[in-house]
N, C-alpha and C. Protein backbone atom coordinates (compact mmCIF):
# COMPACT_ATOMS: atom_id res chain seq x y z
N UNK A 1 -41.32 40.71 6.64
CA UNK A 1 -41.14 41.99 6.01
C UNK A 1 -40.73 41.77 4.55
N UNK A 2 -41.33 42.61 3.66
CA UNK A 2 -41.09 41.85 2.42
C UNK A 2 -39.64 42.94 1.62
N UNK A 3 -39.91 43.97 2.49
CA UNK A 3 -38.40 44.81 1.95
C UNK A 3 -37.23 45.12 3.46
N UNK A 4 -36.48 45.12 3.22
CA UNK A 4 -35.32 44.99 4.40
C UNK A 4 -34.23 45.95 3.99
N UNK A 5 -33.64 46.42 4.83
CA UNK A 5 -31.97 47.21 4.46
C UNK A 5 -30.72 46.81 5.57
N UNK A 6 -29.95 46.69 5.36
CA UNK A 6 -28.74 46.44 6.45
C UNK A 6 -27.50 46.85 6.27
N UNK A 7 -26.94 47.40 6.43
CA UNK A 7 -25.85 47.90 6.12
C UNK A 7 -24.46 46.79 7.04
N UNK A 8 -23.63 46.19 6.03
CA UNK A 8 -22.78 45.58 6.65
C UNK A 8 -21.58 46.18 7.11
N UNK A 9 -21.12 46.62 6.30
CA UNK A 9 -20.22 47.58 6.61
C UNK A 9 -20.80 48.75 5.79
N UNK A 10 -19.54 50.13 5.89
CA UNK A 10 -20.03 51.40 5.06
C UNK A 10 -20.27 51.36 3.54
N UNK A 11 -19.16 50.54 2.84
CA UNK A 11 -19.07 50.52 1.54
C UNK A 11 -20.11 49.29 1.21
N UNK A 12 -20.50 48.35 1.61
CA UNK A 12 -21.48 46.98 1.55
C UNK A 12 -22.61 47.41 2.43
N UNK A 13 -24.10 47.22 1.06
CA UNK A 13 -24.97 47.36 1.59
C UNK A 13 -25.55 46.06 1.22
N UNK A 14 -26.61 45.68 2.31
CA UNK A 14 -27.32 44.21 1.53
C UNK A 14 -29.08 44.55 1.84
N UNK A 15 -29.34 44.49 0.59
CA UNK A 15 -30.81 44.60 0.35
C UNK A 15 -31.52 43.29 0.55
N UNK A 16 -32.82 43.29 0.85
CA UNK A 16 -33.35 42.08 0.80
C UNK A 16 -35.03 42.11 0.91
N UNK A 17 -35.28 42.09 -1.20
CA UNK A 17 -36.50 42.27 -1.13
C UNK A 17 -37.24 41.14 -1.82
N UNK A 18 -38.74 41.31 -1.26
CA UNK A 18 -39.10 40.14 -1.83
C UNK A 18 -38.39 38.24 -1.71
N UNK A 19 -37.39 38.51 -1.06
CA UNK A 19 -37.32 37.05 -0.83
C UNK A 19 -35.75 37.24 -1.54
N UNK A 20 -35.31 38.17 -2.38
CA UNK A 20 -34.33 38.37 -3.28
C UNK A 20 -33.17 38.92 -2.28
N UNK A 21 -32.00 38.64 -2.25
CA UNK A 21 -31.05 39.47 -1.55
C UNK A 21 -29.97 40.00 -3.00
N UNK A 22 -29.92 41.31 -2.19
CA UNK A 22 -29.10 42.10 -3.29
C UNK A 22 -28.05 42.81 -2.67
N UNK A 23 -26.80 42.86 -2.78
CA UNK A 23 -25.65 43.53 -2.37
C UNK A 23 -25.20 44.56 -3.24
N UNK A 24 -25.21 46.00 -2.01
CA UNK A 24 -24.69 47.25 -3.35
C UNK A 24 -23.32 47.22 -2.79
N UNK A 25 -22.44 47.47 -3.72
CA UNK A 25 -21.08 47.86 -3.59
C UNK A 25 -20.77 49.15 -3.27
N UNK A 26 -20.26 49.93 -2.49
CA UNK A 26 -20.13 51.54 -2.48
C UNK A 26 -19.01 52.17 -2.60
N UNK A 27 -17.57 51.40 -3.35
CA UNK A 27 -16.57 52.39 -3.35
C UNK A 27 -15.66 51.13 -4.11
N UNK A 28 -14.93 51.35 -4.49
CA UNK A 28 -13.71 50.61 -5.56
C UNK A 28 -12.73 49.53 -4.97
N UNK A 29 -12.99 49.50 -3.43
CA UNK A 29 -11.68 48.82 -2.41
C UNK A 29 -12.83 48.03 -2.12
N UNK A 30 -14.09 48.38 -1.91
CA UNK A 30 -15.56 46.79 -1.67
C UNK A 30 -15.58 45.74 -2.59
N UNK A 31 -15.83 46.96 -3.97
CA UNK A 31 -15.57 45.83 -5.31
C UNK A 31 -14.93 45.64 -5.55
N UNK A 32 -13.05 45.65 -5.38
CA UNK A 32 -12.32 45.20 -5.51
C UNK A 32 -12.45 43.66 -4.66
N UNK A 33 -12.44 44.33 -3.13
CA UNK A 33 -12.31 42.96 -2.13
C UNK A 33 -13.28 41.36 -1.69
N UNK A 34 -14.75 42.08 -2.60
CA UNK A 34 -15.57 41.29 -2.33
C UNK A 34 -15.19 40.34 -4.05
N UNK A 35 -15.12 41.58 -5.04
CA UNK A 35 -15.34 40.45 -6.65
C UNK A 35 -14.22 40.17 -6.94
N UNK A 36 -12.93 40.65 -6.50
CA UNK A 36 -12.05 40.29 -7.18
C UNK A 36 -11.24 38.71 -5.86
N UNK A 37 -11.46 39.39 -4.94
CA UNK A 37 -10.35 38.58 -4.01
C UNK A 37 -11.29 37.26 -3.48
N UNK A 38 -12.83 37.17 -3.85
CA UNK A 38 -13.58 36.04 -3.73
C UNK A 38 -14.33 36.26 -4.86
N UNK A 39 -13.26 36.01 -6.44
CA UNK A 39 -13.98 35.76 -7.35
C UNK A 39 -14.62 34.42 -7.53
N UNK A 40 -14.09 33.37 -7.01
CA UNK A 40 -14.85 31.89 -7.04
C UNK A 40 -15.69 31.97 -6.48
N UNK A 41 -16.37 32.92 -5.36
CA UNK A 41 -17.75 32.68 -4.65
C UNK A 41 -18.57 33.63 -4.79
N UNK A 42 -18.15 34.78 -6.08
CA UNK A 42 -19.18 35.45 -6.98
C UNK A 42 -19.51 35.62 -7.86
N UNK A 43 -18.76 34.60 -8.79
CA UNK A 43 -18.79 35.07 -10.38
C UNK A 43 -19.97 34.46 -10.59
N UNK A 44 -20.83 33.72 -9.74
CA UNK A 44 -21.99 33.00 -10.64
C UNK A 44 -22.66 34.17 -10.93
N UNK A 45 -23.70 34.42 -11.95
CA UNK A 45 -24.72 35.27 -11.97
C UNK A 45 -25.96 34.98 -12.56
N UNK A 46 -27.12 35.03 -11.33
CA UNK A 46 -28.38 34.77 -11.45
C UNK A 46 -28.70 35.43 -12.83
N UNK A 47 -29.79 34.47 -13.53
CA UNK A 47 -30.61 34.85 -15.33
C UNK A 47 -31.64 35.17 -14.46
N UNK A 48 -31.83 36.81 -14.65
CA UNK A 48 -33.55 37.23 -14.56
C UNK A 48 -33.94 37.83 -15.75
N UNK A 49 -35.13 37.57 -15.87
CA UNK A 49 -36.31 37.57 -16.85
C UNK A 49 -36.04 39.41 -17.13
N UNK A 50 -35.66 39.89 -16.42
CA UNK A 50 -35.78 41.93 -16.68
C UNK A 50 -34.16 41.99 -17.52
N UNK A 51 -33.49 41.34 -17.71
CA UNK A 51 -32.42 41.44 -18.75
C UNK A 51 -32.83 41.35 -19.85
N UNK A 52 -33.78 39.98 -20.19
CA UNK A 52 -33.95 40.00 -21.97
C UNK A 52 -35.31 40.75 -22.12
N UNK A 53 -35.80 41.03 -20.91
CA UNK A 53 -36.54 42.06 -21.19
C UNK A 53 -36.29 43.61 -21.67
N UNK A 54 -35.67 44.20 -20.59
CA UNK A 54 -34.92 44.88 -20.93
C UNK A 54 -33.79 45.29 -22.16
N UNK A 55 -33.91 44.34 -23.13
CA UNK A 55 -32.98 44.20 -24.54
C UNK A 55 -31.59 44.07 -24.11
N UNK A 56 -31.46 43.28 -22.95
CA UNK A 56 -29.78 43.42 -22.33
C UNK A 56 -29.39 41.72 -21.98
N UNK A 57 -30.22 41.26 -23.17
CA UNK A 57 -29.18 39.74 -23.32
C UNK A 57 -27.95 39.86 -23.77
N UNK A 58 -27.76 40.46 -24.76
CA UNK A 58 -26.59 40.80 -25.40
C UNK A 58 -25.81 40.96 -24.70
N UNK A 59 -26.13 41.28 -23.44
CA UNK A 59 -24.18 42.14 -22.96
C UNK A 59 -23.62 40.95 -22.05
N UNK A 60 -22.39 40.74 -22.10
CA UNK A 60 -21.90 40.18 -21.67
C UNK A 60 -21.42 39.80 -20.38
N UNK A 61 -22.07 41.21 -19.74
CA UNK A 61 -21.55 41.34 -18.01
C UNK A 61 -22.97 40.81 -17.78
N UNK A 62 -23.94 40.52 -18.56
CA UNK A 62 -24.88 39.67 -18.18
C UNK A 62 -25.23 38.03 -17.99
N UNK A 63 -24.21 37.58 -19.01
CA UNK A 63 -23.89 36.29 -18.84
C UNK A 63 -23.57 35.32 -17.88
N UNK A 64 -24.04 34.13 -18.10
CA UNK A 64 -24.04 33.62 -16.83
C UNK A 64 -21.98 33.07 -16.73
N UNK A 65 -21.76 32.75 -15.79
CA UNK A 65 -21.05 32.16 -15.64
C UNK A 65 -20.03 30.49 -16.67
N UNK A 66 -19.61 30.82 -17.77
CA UNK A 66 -19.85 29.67 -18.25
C UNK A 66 -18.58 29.79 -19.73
N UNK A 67 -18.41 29.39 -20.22
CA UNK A 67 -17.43 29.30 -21.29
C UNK A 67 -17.85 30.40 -22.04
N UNK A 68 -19.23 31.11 -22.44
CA UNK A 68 -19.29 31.43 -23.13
C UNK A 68 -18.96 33.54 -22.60
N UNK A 69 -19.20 33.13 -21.28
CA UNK A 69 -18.62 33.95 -20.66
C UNK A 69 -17.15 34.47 -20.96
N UNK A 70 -16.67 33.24 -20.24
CA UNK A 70 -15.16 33.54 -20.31
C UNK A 70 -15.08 33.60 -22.29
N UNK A 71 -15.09 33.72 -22.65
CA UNK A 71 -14.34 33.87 -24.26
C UNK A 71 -14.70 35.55 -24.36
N UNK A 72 -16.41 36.17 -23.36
CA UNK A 72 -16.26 37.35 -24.50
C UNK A 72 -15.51 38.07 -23.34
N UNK A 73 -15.33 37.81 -22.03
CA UNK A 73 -14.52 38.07 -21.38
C UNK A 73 -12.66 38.55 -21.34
N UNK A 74 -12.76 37.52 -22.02
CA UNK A 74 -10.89 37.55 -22.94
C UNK A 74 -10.59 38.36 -24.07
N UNK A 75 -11.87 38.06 -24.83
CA UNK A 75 -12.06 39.49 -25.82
C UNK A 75 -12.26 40.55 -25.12
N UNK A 76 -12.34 40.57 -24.40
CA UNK A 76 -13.30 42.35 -23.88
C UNK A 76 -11.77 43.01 -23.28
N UNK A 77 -11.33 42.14 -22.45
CA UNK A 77 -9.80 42.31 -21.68
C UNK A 77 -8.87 42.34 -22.83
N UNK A 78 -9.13 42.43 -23.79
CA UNK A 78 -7.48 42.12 -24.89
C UNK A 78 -7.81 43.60 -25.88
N UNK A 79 -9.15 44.42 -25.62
CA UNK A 79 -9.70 45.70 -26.80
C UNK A 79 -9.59 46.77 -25.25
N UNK A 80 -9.84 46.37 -24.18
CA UNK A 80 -10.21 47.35 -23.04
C UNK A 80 -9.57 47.22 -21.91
N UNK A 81 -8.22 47.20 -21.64
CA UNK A 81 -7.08 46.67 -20.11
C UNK A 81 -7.97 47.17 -18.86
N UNK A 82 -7.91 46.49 -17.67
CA UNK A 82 -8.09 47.39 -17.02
C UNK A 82 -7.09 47.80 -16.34
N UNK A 83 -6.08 48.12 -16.44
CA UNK A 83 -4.55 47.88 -16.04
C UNK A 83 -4.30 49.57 -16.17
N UNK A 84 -5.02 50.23 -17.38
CA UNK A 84 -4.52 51.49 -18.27
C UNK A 84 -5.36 52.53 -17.42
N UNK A 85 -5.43 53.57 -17.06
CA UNK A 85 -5.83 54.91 -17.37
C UNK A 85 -6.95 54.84 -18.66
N UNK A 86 -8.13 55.14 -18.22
CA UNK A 86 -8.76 55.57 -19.40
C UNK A 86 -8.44 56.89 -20.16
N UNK A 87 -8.08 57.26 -21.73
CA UNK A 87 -7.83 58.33 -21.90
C UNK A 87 -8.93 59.55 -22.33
N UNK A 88 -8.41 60.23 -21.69
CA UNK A 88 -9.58 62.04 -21.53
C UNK A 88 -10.37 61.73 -23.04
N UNK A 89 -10.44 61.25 -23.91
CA UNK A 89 -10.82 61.44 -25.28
C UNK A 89 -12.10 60.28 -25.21
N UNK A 90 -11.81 59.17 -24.84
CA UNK A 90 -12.59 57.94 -24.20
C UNK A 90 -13.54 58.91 -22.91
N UNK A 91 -13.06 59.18 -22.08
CA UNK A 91 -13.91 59.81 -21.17
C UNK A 91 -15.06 60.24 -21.58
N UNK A 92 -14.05 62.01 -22.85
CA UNK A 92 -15.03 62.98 -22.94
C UNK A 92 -16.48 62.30 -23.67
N UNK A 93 -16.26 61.18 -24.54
CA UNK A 93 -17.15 60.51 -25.34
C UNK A 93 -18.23 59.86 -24.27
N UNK A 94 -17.58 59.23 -23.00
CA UNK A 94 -18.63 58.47 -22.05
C UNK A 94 -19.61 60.07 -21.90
N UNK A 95 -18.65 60.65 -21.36
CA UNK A 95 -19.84 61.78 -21.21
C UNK A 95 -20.54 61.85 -21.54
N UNK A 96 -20.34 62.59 -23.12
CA UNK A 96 -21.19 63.13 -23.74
C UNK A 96 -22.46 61.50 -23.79
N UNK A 97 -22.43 60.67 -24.02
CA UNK A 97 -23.30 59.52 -24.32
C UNK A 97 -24.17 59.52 -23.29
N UNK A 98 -23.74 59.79 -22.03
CA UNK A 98 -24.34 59.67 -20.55
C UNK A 98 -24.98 60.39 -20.43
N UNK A 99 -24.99 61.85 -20.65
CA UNK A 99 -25.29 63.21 -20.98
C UNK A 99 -26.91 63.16 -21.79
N UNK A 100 -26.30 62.40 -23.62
CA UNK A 100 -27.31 62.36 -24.66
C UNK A 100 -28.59 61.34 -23.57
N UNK A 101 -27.53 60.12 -22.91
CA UNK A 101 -28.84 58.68 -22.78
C UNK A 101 -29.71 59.76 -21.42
N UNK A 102 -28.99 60.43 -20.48
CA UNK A 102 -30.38 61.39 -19.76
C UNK A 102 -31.39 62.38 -20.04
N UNK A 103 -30.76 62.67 -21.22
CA UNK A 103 -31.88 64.11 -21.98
C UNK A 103 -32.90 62.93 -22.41
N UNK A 104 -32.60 62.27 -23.19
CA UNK A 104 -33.65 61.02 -23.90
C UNK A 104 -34.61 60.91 -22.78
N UNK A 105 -33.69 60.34 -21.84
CA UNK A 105 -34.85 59.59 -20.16
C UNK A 105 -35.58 61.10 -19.83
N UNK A 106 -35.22 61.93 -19.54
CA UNK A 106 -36.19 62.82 -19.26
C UNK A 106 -37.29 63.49 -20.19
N UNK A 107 -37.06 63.65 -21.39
CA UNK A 107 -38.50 64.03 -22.45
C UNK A 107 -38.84 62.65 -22.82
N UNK A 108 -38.70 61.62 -22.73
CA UNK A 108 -39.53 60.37 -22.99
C UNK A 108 -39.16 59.52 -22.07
N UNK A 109 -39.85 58.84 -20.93
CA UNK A 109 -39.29 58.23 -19.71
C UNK A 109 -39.69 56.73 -20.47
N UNK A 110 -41.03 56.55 -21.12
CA UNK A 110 -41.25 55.81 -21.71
C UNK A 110 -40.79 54.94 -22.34
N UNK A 111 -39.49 55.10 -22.85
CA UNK A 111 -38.86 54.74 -24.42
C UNK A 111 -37.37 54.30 -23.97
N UNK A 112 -37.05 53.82 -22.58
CA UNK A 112 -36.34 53.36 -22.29
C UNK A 112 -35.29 52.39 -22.93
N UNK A 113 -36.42 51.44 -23.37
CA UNK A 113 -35.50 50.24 -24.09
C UNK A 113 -35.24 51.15 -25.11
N UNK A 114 -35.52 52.02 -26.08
CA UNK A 114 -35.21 52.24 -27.35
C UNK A 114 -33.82 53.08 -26.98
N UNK A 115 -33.51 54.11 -25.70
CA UNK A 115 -32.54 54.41 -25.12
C UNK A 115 -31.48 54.51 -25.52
N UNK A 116 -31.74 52.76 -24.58
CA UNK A 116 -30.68 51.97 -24.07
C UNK A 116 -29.84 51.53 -25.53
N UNK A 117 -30.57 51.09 -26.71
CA UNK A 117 -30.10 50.62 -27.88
C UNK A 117 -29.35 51.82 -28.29
């Protein structure tokens, strides 16, 4: 079968297509317990070809596993806690951006990468 679904538990789903297995996370206590409390047996992260395709070399939650990781990692944790409350002002801004990046996707589905930039 070249596409599969399984549900492991409620919050962990594991996909498995094409030969690829993919795990969705479904609630904040999964991704807490699976990435944080067995971060040594997930932090690796597979390089696929639809990242620098996608114009999403740049980001850093894309990076593989590796020094260069951890540095923008330490930067990212020392401008953004995750310790804090995000504040309503930070929010209202995700919004609105989330808001602008779906009007874009729907009158041009096309123009994705330009989007995303």
């Amino acid at each position: 079968m070249l596409v599969s679904c399984e549900t492991a538990a409620g919050d962990v789903v594991h996909l498995s297509m094409f030969g690829e297995h993919i795990v969705v996370l479904g609630s904040q206590q999964a991704i807490f317990d699976i990435l944080e409390k067995q971060s040594a047996a997930t932090s690796e992260r597979r390089q696929h070809p639809l990242i620098e395709l996608s114009g999403q070399g740049f980001n850093f939650a894309f990076f593989p596993y590796n020094h260069w990781w951890r540095r923008h990692r330490r930067v990212f944790s020392q401008h953004i806690p995750s310790t804090r409350p995000i504040p309503d002002e930070q929010l209202s801004i995700q919004y609105q951006c989330a808001s602008l990046f779906l009007r874009k996707m729907l009158t041009d589905p096309g123009g994705l990468r330009d989007h995303i930039r």
